[in-house]
N, C-alpha and C. Protein backbone atom coordinates (compact mmCIF):
# COMPACT_ATOMS: atom_id res chain seq x y z
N UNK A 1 0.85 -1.17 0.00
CA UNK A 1 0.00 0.00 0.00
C UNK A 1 0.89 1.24 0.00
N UNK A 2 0.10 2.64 -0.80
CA UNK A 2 1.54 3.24 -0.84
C UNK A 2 0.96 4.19 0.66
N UNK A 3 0.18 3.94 1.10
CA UNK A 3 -0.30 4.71 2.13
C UNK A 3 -0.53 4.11 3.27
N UNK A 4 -0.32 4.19 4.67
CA UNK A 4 -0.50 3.15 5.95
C UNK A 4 -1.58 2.70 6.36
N UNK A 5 -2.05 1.17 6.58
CA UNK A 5 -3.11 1.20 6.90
C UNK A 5 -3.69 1.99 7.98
N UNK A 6 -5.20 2.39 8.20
CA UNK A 6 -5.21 3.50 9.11
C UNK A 6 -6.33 2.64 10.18
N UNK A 7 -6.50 2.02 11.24
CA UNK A 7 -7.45 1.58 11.72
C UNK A 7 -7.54 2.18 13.11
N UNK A 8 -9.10 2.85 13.37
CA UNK A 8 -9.69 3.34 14.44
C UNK A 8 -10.37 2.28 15.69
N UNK A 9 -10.34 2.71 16.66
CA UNK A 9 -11.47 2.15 17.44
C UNK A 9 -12.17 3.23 18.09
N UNK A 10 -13.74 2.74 18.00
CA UNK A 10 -14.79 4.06 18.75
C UNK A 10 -15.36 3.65 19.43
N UNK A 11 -15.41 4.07 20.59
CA UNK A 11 -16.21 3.93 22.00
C UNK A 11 -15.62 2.50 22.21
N UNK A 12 -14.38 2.54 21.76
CA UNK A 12 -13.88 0.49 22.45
C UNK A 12 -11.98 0.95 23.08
N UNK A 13 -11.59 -0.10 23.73
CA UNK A 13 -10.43 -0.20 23.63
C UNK A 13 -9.73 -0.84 22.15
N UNK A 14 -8.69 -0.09 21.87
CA UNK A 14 -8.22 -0.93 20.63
C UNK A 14 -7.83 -2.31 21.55
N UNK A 15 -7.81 -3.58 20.26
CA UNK A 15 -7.70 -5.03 20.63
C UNK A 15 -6.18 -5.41 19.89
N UNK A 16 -5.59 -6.22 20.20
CA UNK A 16 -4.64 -6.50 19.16
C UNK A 16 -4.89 -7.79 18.52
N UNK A 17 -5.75 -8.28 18.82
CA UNK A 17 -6.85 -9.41 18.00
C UNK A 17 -6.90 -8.89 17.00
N UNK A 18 -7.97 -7.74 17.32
CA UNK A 18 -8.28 -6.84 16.06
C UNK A 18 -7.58 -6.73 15.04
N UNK A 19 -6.90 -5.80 15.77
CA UNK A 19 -5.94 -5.21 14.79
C UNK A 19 -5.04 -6.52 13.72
N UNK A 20 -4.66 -7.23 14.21
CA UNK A 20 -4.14 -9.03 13.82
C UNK A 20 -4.64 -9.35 13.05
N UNK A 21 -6.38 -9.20 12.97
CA UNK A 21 -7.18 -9.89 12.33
C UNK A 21 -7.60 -9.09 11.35
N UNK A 22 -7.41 -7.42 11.13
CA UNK A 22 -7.46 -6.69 9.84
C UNK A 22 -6.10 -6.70 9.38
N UNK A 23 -5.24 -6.93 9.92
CA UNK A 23 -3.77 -6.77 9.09
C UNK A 23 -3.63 -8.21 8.35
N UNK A 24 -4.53 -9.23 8.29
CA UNK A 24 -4.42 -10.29 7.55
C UNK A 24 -5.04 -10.42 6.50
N UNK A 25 -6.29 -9.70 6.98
CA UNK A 25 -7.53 -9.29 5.94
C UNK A 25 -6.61 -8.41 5.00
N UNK A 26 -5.80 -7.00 5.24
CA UNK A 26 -5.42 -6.58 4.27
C UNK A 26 -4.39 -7.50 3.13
N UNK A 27 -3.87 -8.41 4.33
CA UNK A 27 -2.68 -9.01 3.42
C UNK A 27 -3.16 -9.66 2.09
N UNK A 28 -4.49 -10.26 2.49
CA UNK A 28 -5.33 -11.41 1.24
C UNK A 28 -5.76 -10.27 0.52
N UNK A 29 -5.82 -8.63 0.78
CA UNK A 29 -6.50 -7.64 0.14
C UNK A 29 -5.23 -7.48 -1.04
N UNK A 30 -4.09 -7.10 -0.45
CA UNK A 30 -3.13 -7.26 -1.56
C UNK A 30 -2.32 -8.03 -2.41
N UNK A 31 -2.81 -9.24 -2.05
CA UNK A 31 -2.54 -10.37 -2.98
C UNK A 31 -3.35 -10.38 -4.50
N UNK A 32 -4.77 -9.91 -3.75
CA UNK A 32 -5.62 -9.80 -4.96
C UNK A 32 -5.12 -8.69 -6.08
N UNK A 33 -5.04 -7.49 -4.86
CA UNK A 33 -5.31 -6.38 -6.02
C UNK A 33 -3.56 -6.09 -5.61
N UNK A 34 -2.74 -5.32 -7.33
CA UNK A 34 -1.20 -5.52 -7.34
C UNK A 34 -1.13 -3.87 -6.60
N UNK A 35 -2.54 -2.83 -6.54
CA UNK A 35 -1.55 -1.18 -6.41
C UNK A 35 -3.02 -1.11 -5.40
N UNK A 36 -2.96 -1.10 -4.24
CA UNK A 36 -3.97 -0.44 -3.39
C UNK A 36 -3.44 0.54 -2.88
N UNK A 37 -3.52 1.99 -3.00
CA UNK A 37 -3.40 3.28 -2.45
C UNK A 37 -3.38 3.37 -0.99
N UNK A 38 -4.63 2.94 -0.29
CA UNK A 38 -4.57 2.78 1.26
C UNK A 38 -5.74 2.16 1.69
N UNK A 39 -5.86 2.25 2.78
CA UNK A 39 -7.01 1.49 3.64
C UNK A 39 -7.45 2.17 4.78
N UNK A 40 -8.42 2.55 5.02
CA UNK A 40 -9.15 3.03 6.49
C UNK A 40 -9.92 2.08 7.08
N UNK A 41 -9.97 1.62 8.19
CA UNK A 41 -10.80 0.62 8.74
C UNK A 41 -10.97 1.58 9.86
N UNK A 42 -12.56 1.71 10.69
CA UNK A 42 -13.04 1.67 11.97
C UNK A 42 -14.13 0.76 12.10
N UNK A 43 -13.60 0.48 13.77
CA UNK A 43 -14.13 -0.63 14.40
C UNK A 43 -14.55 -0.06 15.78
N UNK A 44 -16.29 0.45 15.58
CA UNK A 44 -16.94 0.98 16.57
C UNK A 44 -17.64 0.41 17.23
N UNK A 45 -18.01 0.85 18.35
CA UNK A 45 -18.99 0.17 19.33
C UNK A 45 -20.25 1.24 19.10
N UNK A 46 -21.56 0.70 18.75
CA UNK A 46 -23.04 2.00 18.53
C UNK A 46 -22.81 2.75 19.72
N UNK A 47 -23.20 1.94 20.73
CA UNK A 47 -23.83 2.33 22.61
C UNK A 47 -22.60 1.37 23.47
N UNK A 48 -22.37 2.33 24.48
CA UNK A 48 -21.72 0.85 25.31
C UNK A 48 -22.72 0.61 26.03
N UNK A 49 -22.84 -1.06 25.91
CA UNK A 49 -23.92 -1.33 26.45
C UNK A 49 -23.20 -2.88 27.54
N UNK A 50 -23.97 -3.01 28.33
CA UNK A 50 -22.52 -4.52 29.37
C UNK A 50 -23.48 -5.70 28.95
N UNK A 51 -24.13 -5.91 28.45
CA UNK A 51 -25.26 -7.44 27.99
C UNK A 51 -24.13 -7.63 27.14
N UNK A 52 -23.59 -9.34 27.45
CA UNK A 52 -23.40 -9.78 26.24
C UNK A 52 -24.17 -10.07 24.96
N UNK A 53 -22.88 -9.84 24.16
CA UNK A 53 -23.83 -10.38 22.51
C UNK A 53 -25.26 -9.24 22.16
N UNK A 54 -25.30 -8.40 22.88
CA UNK A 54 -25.91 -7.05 22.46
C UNK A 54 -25.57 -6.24 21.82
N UNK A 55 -24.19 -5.77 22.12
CA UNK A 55 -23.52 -5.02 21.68
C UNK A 55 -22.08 -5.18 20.55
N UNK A 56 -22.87 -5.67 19.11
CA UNK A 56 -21.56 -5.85 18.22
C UNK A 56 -21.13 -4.53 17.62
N UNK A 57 -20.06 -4.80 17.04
CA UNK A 57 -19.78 -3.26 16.46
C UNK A 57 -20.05 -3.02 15.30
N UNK A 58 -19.74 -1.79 14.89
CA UNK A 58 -19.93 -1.76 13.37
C UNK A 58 -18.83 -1.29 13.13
N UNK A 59 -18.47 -2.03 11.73
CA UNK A 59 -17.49 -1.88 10.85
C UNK A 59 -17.21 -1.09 9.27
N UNK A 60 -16.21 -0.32 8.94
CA UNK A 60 -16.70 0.30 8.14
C UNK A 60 -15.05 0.61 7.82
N UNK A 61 -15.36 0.57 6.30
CA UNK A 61 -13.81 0.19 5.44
C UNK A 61 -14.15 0.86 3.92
N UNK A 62 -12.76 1.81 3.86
CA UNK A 62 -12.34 2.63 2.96
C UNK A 62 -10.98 1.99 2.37
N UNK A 63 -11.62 1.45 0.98
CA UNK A 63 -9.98 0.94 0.15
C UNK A 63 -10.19 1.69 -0.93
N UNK A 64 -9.17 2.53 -1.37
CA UNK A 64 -8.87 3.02 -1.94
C UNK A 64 -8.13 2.55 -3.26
N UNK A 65 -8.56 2.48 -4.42
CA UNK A 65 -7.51 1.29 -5.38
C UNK A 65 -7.49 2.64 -6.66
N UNK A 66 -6.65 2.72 -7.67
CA UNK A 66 -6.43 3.46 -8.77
C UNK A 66 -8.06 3.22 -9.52
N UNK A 67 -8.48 4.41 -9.92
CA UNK A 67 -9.85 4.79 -10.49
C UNK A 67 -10.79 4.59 -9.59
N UNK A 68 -11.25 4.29 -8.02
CA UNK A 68 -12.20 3.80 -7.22
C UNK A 68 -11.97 3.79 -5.80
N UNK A 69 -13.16 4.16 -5.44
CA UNK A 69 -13.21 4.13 -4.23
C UNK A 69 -14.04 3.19 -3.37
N UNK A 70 -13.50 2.15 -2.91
CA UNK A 70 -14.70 0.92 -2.02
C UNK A 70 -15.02 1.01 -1.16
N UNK A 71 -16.25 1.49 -0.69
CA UNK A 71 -16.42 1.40 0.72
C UNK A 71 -17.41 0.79 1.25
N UNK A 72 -17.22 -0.53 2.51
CA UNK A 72 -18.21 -1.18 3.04
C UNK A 72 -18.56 -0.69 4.33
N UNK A 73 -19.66 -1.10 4.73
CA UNK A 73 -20.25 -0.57 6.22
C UNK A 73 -21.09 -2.13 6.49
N UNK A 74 -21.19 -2.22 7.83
CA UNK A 74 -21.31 -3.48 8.19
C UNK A 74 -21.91 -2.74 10.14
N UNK A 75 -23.40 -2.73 9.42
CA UNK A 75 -23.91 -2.15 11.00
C UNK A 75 -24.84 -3.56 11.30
N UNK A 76 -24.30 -4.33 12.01
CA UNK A 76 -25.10 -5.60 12.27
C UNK A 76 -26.18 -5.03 13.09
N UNK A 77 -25.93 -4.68 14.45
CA UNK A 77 -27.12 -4.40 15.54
C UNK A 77 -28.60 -3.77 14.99
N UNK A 78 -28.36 -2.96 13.53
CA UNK A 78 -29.56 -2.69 12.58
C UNK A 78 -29.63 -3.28 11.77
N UNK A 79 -29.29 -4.33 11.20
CA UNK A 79 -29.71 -5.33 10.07
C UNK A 79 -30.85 -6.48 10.71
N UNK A 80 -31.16 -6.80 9.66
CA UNK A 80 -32.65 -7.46 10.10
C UNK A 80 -32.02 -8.88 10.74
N UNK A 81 -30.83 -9.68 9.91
CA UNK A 81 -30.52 -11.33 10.73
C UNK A 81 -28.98 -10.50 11.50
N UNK A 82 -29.10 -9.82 12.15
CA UNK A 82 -27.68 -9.31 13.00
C UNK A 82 -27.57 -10.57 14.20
N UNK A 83 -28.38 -11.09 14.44
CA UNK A 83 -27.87 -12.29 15.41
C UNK A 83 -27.18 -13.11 14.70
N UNK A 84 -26.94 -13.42 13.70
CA UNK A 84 -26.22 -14.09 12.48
C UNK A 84 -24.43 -14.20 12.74
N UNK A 85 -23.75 -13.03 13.08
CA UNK A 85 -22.43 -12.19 13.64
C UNK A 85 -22.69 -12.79 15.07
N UNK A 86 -21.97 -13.35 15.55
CA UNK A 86 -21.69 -13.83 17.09
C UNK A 86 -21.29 -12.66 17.58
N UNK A 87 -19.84 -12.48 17.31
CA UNK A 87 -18.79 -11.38 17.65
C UNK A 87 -18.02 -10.68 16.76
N UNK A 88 -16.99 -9.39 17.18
CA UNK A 88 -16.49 -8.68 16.60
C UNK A 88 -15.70 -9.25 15.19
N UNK A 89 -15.07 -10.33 15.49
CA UNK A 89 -14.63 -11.38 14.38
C UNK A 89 -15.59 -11.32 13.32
N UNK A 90 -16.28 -12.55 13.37
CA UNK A 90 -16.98 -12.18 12.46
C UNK A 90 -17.64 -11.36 11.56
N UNK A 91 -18.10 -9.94 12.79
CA UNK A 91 -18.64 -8.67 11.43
C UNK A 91 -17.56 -8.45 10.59
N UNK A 92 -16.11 -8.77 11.54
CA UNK A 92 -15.21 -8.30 10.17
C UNK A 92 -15.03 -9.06 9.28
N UNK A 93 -14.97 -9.86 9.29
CA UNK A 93 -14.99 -11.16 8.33
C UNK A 93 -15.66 -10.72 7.25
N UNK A 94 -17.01 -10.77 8.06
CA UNK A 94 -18.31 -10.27 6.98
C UNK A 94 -18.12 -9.18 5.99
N UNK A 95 -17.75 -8.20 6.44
CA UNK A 95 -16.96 -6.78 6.13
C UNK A 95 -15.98 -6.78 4.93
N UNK A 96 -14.83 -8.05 5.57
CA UNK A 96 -13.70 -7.98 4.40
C UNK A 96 -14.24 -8.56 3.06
N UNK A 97 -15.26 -9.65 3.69
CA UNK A 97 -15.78 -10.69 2.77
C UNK A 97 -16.34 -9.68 1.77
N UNK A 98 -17.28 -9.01 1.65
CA UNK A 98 -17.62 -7.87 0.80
C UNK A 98 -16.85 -7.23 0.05
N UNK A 99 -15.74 -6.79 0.62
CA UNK A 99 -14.57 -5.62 0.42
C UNK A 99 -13.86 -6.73 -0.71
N UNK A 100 -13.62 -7.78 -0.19
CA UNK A 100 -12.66 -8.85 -1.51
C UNK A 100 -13.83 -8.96 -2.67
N UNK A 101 -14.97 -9.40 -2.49
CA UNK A 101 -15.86 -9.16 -3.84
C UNK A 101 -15.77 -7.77 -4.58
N UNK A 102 -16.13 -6.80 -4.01
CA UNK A 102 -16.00 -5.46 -5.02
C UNK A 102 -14.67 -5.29 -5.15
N UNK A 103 -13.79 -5.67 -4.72
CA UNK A 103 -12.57 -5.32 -5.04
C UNK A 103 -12.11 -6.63 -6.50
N UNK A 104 -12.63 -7.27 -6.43
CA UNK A 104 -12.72 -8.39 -7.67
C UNK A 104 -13.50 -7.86 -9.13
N UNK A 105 -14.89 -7.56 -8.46
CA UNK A 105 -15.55 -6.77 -9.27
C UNK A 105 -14.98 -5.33 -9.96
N UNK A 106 -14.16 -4.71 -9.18
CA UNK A 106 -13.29 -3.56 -10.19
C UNK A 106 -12.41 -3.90 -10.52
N UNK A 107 -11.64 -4.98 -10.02
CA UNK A 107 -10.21 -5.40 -11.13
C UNK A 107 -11.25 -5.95 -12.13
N UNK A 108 -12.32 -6.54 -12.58
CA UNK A 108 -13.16 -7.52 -13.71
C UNK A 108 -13.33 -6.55 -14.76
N UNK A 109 -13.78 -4.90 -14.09
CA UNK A 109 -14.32 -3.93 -14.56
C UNK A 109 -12.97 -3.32 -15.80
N UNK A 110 -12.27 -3.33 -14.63
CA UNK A 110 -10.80 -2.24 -15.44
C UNK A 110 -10.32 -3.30 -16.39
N UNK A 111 -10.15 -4.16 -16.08
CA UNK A 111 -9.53 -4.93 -16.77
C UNK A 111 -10.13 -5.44 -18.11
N UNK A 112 -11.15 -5.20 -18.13
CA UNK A 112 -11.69 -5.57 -19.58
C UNK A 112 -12.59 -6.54 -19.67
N UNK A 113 -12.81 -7.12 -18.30
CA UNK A 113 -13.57 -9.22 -18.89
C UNK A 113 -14.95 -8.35 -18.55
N UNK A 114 -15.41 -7.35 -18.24
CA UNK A 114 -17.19 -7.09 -18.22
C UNK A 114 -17.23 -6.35 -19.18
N UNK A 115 -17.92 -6.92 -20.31
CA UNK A 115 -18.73 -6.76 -21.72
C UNK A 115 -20.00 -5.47 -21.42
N UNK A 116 -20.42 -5.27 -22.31
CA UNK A 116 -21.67 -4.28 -21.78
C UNK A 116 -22.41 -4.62 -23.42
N UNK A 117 -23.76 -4.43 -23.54
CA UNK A 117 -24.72 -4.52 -24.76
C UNK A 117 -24.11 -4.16 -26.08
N UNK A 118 -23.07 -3.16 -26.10
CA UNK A 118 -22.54 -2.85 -27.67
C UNK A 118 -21.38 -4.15 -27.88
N UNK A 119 -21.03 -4.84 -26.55
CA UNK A 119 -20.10 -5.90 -26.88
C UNK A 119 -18.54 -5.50 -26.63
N UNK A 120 -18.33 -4.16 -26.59
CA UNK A 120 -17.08 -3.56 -26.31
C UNK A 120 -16.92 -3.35 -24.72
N UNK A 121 -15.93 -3.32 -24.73
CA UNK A 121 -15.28 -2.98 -23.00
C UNK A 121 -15.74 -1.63 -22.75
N UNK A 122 -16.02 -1.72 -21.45
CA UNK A 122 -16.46 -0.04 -21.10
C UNK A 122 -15.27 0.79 -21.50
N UNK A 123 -15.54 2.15 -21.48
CA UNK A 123 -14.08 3.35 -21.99
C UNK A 123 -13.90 2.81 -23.65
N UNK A 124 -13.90 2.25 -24.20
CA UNK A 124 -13.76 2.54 -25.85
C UNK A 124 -14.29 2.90 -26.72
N UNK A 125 -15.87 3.65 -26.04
CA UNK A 125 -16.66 4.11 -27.31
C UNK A 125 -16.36 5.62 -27.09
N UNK A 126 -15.46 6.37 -27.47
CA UNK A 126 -15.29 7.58 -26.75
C UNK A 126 -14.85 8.20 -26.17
N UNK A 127 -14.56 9.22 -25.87
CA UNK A 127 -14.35 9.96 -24.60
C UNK A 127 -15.07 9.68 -23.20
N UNK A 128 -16.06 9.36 -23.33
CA UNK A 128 -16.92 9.40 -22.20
C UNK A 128 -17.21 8.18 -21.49
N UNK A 129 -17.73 7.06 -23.34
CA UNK A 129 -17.25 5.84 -22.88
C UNK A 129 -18.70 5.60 -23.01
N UNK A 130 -19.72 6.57 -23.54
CA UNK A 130 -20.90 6.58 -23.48
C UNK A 130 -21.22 5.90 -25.57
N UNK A 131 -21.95 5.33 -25.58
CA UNK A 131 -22.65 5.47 -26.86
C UNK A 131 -23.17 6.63 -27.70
């Protein structure tokens, strides 16, 4: 990355779990993609609340890659199956899991293999790229 990964914690103590467990996530992030610019990750708590398993966090990730900007959000405690996420692990999981699809989906894009109705690669009809 030519920029440091940047990861927050809100309303939590930072973990070094955590942190362990997004610095691996990035590693499989740059295997995929060869030039990622940078990465923002925060890993918030909504409410502090002391019930277990009430209180997961939400996650929310800025990758930055040449032509695009990806960003996932991952608010379990408002999603309709949020009991689904045990713990903090997992939302991220969930999180990266997303982040490696669109990040697949714009290398598919730039790279040429998604066709569009005229049959040409997007960007060659043009300037604009428009019909």
């Amino acid at each position: 990355m030519d920029i440091p990964l940047e990861l927050s914690f809100h309303n939590m103590k930072p973990s070094d779990g955590l942190q362990a467990a997004v610095s691996e996530h990035i590693a499989r992030l740059e295997k995929l993609h060869d030039h990622i610019i940078g990465c923002r990750v925060v890993i918030e708590l909504p409410h502090k609340s002391h019930r277990a398993g009430h209180n997961l966090p939400d996650v929310h990730i800025l990758l930055r890659v040449p032509g695009a900007e990806i960003a996932v959000t991952r608010e379990m405690m408002h999603a309709a199956g949020w009991k689904s996420a045990t713990d903090a692990y997992a939302v991220l999981d969930n999180a990266f899991a997303v982040a490696t699809s669109q990040l697949r989906e714009h290398r598919r894009v730039t790279q040429g293999a998604v066709k569009y109705k005229s049959g040409q690669p997007r960007g060659t009809r043009g300037p604009s790229g428009l019909g």
